[in-house]
N, C-alpha and C. Protein backbone atom coordinates (compact mmCIF):
# COMPACT_ATOMS: atom_id res chain seq x y z
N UNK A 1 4.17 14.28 -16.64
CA UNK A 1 5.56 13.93 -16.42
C UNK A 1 5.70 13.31 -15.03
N UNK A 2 6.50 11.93 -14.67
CA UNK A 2 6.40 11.33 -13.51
C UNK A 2 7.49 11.99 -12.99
N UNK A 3 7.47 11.87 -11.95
CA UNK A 3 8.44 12.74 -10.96
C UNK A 3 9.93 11.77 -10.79
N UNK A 4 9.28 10.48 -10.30
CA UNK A 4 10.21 9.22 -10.07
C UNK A 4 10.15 8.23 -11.33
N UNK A 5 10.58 8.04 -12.33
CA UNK A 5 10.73 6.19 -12.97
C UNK A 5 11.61 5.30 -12.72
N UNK A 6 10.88 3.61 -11.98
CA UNK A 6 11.76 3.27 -11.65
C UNK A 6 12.94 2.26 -12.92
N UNK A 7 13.93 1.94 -12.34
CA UNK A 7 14.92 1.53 -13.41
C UNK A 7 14.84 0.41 -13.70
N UNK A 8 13.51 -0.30 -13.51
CA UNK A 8 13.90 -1.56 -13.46
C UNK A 8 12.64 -2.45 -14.98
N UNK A 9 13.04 -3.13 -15.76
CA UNK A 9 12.59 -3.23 -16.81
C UNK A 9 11.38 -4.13 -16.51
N UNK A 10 11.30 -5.01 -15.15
CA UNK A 10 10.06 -5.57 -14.87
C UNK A 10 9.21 -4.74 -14.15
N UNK A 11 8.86 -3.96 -14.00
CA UNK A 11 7.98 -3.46 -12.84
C UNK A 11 6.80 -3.28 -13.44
N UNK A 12 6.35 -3.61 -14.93
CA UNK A 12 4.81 -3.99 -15.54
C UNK A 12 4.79 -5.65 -15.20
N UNK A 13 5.53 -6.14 -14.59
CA UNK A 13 5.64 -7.88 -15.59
C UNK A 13 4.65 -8.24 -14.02
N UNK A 14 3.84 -9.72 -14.28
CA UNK A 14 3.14 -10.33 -13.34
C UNK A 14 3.67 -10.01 -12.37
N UNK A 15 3.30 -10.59 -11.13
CA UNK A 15 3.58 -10.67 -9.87
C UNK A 15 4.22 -12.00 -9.92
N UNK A 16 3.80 -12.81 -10.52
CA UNK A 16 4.53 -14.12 -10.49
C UNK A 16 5.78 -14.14 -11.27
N UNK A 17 6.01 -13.33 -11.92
CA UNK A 17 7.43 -13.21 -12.61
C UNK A 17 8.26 -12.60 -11.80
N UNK A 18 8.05 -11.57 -11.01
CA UNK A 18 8.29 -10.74 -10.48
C UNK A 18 8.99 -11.29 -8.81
N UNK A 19 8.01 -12.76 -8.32
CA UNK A 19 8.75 -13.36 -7.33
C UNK A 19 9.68 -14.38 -7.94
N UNK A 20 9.66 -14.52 -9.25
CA UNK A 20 10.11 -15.73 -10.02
C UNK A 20 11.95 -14.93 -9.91
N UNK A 21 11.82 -13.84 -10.42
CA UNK A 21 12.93 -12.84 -10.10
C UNK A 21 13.88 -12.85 -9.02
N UNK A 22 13.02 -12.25 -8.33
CA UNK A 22 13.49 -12.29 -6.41
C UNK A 22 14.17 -13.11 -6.13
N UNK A 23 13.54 -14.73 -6.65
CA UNK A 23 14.16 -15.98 -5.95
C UNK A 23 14.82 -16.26 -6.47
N UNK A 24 15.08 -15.69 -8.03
CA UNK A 24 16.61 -16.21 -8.86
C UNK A 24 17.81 -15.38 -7.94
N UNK A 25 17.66 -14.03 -7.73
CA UNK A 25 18.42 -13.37 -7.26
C UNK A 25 19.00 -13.88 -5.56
N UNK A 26 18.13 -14.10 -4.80
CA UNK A 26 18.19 -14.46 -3.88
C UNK A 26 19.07 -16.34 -3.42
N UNK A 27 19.09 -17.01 -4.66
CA UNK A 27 19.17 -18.11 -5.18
C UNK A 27 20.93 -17.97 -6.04
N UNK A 28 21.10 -16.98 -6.52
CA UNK A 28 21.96 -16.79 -7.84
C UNK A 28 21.95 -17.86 -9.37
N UNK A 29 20.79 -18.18 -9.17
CA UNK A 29 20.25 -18.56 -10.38
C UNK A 29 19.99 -17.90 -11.30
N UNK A 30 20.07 -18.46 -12.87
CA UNK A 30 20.05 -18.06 -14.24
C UNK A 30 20.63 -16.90 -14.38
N UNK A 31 22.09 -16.88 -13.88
CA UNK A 31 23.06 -15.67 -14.05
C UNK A 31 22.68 -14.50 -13.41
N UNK A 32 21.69 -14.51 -12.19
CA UNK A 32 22.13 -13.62 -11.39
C UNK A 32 22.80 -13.58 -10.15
N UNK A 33 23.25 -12.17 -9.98
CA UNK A 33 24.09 -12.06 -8.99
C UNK A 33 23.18 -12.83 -7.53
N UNK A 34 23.69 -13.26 -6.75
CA UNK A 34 23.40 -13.88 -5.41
C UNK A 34 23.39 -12.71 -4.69
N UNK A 35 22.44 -12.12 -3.98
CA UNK A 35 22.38 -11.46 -2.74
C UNK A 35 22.84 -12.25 -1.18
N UNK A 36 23.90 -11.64 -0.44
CA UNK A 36 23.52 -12.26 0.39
C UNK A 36 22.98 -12.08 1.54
N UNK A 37 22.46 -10.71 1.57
CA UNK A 37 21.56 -10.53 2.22
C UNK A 37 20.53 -9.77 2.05
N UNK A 38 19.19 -9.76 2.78
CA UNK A 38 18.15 -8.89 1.75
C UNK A 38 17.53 -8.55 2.91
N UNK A 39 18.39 -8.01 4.10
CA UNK A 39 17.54 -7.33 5.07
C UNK A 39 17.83 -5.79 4.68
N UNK A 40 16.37 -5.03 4.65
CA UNK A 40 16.60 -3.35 4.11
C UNK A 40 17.49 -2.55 5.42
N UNK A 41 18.23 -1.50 5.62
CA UNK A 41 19.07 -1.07 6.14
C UNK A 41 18.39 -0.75 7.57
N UNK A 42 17.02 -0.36 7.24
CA UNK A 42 16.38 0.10 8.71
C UNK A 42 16.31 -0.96 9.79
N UNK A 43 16.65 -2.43 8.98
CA UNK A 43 16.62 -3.46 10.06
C UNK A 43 18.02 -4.20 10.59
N UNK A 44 18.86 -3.74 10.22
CA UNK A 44 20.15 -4.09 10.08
C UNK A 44 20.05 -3.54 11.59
N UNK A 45 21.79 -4.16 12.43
CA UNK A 45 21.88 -3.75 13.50
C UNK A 45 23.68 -3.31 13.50
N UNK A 46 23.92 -2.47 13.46
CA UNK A 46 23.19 -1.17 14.18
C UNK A 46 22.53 -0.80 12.69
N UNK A 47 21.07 -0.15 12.84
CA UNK A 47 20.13 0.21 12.01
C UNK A 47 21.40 1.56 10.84
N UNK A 48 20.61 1.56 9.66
CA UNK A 48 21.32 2.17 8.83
C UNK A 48 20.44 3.30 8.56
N UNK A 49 20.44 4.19 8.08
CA UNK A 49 19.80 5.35 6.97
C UNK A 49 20.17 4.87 5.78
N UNK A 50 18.93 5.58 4.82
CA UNK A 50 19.25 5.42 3.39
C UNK A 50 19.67 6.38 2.74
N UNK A 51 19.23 7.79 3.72
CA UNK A 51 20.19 9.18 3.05
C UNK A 51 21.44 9.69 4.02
N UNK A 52 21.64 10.51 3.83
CA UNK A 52 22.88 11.15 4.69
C UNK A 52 22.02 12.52 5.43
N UNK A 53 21.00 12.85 4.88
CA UNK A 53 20.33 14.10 5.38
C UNK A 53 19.27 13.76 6.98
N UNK A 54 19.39 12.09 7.35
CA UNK A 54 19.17 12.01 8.47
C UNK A 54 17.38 11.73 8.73
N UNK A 55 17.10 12.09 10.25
CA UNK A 55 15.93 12.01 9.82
C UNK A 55 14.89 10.33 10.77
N UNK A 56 16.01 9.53 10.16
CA UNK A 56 15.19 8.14 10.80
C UNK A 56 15.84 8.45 12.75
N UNK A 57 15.01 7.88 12.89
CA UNK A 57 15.30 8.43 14.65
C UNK A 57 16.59 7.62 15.18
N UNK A 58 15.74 6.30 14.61
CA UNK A 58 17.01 5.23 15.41
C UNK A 58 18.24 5.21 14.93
N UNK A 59 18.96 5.28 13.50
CA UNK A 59 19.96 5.32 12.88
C UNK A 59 20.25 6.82 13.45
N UNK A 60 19.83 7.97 14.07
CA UNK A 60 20.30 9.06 14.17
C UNK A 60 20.91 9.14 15.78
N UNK A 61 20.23 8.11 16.59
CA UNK A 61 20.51 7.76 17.88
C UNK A 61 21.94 7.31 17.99
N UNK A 62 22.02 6.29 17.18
CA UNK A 62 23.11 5.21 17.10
C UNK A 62 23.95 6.58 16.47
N UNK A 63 24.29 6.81 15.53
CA UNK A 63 25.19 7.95 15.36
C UNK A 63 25.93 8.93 16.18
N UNK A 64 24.57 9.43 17.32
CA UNK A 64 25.24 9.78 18.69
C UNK A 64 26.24 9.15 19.63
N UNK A 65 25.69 7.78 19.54
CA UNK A 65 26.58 7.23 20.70
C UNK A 65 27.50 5.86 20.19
N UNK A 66 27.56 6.08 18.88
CA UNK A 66 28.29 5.39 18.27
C UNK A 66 29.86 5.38 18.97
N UNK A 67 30.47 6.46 19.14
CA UNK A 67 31.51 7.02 19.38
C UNK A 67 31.96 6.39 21.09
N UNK A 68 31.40 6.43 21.63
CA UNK A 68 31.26 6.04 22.74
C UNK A 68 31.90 4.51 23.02
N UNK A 69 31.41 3.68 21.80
CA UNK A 69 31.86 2.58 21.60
C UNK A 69 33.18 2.16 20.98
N UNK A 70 34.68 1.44 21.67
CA UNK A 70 35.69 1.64 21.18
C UNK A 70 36.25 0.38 20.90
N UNK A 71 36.42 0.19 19.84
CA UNK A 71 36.72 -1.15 19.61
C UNK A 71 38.43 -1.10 19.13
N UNK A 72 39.18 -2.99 19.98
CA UNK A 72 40.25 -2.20 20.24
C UNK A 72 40.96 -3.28 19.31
């Protein structure tokens, strides 16, 4: 029994289908949605977490002194 399956119906399909994908999405070609951005959260600024239970250093930094900052 796998612990994780992921949801996604290509994840057997080539590698070349698989960037063929990406770039529709990235593109909004052949009816998909357009991303418009595809930077993952850890690189975003101010850096993000992906859980709420914490943990990444830098997104936990910025959380501290978030407050500090007052925008008017």
């Amino acid at each position: 029994m796998a612990l994780f399956t992921a949801p996604n119906g290509n994840a057997a399909e080539k590698a070349k289908t698989q960037n063929t994908i990406i770039r529709e999405f990235l593109s909004g070609k052949n009816g998909r949605q357009k991303l418009e951005t595809r930077l993952p959260r850890w690189t975003k600024f101010p850096a993000e977490s992906y859980t709420s239970r914490g943990g990444f250093r830098t997104a936990d930094q910025w959380a501290q002194v978030q407050p500090l900052f007052v925008r008017e």
